[in-house]
N, C-alpha and C. Protein backbone atom coordinates (compact mmCIF):
# COMPACT_ATOMS: atom_id res chain seq x y z
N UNK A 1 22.28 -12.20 -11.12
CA UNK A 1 22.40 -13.26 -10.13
C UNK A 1 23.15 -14.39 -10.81
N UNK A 2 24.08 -14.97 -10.18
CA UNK A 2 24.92 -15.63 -10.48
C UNK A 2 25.10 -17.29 -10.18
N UNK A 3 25.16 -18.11 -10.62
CA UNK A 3 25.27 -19.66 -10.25
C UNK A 3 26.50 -20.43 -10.76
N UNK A 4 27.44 -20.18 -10.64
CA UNK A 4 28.62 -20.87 -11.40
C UNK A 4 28.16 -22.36 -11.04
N UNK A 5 28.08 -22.73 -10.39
CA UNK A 5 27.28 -24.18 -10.16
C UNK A 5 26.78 -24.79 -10.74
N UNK A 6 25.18 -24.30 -10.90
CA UNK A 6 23.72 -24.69 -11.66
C UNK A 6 24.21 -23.98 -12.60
N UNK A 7 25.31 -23.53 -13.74
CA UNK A 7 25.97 -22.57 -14.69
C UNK A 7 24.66 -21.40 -15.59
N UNK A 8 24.13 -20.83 -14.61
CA UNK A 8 23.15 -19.64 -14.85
C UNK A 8 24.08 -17.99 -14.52
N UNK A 9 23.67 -17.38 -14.86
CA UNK A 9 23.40 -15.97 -15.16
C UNK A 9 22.50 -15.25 -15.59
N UNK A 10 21.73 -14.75 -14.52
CA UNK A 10 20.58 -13.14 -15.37
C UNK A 10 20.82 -11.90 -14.37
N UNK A 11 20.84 -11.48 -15.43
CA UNK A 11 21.03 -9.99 -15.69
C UNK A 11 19.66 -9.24 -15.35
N UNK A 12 19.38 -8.57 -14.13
CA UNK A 12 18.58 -7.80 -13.87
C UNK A 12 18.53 -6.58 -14.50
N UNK A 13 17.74 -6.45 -15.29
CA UNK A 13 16.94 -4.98 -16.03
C UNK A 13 16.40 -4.47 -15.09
N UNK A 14 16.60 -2.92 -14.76
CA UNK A 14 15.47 -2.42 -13.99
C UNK A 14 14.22 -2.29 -14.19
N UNK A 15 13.13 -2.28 -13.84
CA UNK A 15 11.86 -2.27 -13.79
C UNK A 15 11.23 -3.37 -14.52
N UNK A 16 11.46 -4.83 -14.53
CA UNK A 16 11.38 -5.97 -15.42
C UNK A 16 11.01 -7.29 -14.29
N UNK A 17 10.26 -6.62 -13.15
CA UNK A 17 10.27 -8.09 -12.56
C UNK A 17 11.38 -9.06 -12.00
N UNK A 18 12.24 -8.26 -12.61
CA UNK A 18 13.89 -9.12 -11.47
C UNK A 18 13.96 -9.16 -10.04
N UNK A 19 12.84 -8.57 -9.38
CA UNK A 19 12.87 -8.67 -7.24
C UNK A 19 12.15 -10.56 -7.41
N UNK A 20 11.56 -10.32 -8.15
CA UNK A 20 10.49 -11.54 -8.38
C UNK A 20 11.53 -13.03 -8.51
N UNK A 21 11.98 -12.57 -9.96
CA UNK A 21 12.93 -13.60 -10.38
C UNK A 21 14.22 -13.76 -9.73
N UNK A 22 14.50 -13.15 -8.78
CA UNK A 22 16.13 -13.04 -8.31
C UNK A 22 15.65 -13.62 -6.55
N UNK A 23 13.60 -13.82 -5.60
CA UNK A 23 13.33 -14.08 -4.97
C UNK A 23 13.85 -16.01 -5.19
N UNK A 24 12.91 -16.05 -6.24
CA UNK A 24 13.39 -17.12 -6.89
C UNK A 24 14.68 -17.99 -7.13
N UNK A 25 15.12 -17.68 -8.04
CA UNK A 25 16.72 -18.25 -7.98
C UNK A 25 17.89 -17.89 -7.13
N UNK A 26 16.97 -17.08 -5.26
CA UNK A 26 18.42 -17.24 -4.67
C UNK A 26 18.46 -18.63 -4.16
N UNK A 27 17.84 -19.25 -4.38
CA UNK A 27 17.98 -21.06 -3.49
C UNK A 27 18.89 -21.78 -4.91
N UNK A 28 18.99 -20.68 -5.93
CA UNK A 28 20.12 -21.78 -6.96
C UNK A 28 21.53 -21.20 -7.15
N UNK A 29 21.59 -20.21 -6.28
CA UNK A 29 22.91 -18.97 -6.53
C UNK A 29 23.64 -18.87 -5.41
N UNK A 30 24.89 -18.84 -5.61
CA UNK A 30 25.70 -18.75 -4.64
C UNK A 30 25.58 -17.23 -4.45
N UNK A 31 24.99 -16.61 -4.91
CA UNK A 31 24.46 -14.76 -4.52
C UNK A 31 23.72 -15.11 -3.08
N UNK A 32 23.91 -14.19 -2.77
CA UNK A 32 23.18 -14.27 -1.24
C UNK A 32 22.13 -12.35 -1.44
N UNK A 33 20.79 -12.15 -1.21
CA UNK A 33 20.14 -11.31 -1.04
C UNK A 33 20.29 -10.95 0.55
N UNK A 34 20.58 -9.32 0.38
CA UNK A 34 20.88 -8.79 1.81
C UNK A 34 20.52 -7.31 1.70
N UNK A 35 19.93 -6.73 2.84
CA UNK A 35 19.45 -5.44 3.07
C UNK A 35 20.83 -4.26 3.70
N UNK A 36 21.02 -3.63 2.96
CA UNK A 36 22.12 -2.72 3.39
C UNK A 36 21.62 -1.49 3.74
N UNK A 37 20.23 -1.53 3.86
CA UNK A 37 19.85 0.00 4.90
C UNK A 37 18.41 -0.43 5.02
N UNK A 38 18.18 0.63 6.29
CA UNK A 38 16.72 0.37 6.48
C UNK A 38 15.33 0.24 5.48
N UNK A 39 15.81 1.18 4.32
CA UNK A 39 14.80 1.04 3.63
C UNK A 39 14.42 0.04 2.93
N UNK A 40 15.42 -0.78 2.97
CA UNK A 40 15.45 -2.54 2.64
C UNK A 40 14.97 -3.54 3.32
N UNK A 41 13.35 -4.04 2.49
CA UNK A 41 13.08 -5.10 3.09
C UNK A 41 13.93 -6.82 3.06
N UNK A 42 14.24 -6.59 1.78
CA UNK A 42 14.84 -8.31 1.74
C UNK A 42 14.05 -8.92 1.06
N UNK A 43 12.73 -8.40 1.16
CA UNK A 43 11.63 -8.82 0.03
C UNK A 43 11.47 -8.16 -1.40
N UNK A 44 10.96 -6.65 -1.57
CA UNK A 44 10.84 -6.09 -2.67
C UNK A 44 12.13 -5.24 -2.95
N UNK A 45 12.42 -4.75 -1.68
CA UNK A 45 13.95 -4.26 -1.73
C UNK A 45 15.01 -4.97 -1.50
N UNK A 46 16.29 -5.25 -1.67
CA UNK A 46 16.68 -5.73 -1.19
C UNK A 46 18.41 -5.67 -2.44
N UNK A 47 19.57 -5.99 -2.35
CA UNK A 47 20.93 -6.01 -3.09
C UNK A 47 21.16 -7.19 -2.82
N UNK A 48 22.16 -7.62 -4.32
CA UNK A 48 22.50 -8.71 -4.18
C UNK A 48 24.34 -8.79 -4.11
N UNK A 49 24.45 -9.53 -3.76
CA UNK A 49 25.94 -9.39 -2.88
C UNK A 49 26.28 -11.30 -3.19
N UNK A 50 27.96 -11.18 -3.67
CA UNK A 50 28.57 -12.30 -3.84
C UNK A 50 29.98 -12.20 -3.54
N UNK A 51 30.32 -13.14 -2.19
CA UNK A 51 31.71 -13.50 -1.69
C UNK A 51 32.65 -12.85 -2.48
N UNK A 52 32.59 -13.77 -3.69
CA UNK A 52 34.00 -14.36 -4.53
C UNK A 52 33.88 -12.73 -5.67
N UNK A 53 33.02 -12.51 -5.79
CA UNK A 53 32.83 -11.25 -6.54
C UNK A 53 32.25 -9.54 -6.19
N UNK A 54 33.09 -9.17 -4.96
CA UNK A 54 32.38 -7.97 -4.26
C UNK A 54 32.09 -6.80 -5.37
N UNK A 55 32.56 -6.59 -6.53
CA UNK A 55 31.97 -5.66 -7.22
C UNK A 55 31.00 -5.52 -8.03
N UNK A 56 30.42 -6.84 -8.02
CA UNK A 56 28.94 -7.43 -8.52
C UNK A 56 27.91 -7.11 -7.32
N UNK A 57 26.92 -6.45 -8.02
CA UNK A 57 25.68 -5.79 -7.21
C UNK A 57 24.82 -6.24 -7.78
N UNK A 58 23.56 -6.27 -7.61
CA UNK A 58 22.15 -6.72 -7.82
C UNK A 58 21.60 -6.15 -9.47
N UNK A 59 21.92 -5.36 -9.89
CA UNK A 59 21.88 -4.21 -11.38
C UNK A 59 23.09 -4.22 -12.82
N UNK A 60 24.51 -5.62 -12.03
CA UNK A 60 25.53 -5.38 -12.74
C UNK A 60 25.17 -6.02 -14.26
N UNK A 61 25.75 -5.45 -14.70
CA UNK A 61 25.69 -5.56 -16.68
C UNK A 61 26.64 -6.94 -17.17
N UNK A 62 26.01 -7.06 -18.30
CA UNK A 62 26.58 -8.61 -19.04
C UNK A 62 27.90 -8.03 -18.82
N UNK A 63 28.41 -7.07 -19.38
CA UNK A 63 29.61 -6.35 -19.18
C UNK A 63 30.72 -6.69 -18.38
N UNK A 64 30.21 -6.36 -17.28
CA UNK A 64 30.72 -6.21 -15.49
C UNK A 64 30.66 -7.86 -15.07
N UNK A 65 30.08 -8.92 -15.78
CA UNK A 65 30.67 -10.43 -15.44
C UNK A 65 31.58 -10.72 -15.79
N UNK A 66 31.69 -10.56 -18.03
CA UNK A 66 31.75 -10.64 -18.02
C UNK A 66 33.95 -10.04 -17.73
N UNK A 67 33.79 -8.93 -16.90
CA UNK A 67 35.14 -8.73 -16.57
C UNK A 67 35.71 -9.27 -15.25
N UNK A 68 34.65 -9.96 -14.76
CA UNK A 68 35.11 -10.46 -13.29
C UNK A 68 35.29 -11.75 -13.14
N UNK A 69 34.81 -12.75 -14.06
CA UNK A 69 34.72 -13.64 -14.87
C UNK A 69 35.21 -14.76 -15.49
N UNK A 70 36.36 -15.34 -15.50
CA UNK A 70 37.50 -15.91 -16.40
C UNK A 70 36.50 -16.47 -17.89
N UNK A 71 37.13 -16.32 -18.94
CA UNK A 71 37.00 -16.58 -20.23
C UNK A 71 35.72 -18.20 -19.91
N UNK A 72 36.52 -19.22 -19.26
CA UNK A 72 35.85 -20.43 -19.69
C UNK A 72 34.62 -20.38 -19.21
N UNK A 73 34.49 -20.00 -17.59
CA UNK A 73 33.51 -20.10 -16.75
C UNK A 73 32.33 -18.94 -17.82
N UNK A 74 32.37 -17.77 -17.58
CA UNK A 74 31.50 -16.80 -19.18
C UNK A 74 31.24 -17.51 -19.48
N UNK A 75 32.06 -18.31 -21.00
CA UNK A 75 31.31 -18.97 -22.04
C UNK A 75 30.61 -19.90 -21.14
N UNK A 76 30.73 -20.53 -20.34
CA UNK A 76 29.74 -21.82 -19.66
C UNK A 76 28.26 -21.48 -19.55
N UNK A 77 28.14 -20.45 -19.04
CA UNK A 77 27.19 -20.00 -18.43
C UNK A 77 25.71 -19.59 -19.18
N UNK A 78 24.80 -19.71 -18.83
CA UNK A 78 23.60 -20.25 -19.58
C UNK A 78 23.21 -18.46 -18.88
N UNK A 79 23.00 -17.50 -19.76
CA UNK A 79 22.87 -16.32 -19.73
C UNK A 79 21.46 -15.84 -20.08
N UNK A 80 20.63 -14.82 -19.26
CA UNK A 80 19.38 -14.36 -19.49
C UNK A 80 18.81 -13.15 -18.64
N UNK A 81 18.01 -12.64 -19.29
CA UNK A 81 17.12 -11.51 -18.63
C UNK A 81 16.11 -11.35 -19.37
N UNK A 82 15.38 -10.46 -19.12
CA UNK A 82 14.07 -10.45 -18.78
C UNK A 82 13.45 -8.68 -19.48
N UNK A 83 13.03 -8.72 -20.72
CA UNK A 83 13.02 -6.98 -21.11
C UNK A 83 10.97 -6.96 -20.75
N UNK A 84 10.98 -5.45 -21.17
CA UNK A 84 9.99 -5.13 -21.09
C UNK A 84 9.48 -4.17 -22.08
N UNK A 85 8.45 -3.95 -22.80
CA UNK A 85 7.95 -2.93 -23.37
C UNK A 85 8.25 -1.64 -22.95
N UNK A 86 9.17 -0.98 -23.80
CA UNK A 86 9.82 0.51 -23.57
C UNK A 86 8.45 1.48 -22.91
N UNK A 87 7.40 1.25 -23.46
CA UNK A 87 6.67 2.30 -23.02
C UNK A 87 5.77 2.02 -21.54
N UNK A 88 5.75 0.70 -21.42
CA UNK A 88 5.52 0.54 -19.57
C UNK A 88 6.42 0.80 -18.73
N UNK A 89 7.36 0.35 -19.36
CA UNK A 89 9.08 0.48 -18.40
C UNK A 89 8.77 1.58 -17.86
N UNK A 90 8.92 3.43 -19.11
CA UNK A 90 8.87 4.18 -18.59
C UNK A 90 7.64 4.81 -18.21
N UNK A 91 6.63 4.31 -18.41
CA UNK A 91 5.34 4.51 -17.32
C UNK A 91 5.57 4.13 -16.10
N UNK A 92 5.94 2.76 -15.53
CA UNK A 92 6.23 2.58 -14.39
C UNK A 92 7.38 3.48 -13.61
N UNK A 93 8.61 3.98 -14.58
CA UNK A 93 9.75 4.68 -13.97
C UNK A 93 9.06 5.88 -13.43
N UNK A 94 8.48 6.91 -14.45
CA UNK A 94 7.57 7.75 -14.27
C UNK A 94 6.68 8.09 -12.67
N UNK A 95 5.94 6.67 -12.55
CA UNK A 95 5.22 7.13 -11.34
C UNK A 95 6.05 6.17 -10.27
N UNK A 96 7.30 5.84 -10.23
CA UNK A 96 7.93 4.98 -9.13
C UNK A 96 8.88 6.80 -8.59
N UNK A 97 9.33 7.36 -9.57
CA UNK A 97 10.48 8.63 -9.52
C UNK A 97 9.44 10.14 -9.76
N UNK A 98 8.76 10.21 -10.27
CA UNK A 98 7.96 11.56 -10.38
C UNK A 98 7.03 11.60 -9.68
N UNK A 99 6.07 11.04 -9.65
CA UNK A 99 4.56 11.54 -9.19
C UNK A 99 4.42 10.58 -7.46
N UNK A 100 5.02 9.83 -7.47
CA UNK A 100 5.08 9.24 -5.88
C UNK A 100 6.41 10.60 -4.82
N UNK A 101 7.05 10.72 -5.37
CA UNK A 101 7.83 12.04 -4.68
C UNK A 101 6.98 12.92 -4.07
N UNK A 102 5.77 13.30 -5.22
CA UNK A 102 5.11 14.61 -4.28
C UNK A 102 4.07 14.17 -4.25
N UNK A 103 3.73 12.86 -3.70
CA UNK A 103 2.78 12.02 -3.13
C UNK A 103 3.35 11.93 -1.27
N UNK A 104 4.40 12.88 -1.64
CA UNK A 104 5.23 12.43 -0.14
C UNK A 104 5.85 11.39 0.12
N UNK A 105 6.21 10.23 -1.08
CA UNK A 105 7.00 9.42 -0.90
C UNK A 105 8.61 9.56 -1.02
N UNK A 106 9.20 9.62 -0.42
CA UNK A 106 11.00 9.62 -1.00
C UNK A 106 11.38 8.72 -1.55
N UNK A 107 11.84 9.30 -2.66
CA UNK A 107 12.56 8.44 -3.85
C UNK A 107 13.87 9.13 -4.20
N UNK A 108 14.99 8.67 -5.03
CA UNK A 108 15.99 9.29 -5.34
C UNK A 108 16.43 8.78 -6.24
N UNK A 109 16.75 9.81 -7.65
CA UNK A 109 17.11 9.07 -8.92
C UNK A 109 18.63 9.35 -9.23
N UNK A 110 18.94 8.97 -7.77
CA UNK A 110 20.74 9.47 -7.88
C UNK A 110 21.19 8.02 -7.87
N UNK A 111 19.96 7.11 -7.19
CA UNK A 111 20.45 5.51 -7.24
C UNK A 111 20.51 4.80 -8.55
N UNK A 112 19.90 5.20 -9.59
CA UNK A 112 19.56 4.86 -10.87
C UNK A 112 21.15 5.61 -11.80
């Protein structure tokens, strides 16, 4: 999520609490949160989408700014995310992609 403005940047990690933190700082981001299919609430689900930068998505990497980016605005930018203990991460991946599937939930790890 992006703020050239308020000069922020974080970088959403998957499974790290970023629906939380990105609920948060859309009132400081020129990112706008938007549902691109039904299974999207806007609340826990939901993509993040920016005008000036359509190939920036809700998951994009320090990487992927900083190529979209110009040199000065990057360095400006007050940069962060959010990690997690490797072995909850993949406990949580575990029962979000394996064991909720044949709980009868649909999941798909083609989005990942």
């Amino acid at each position: 999520m992006l703020s050239i403005q308020k000069k922020f940047l974080f970088i959403h990690i998957l499974k790290t609490a970023g629906n939380s933190i990105q609920n948060v700082l859309k009132y400081y981001s020129e990112d706008k949160i938007v549902c691109l299919n039904s299974l999207q609430d806007g609340v826990e689900r939901f993509e993040v989408r920016n005008k000036n930068f359509p190939n920036i998505h809700k998951h994009s990497s320090l990487l992927d700014y900083y190529q979209v980016l110009s040199p000065d605005i990057f360095h400006s930018l007050y940069k962060f995310a959010v990690i997690r203990n490797p072995w909850e991460r993949n406990h949580s991946f575990f029962f979000r992609h394996i064991v909720k599937p044949k709980l009868g939930i649909e999941t798909s790890l083609l989005i990942y």
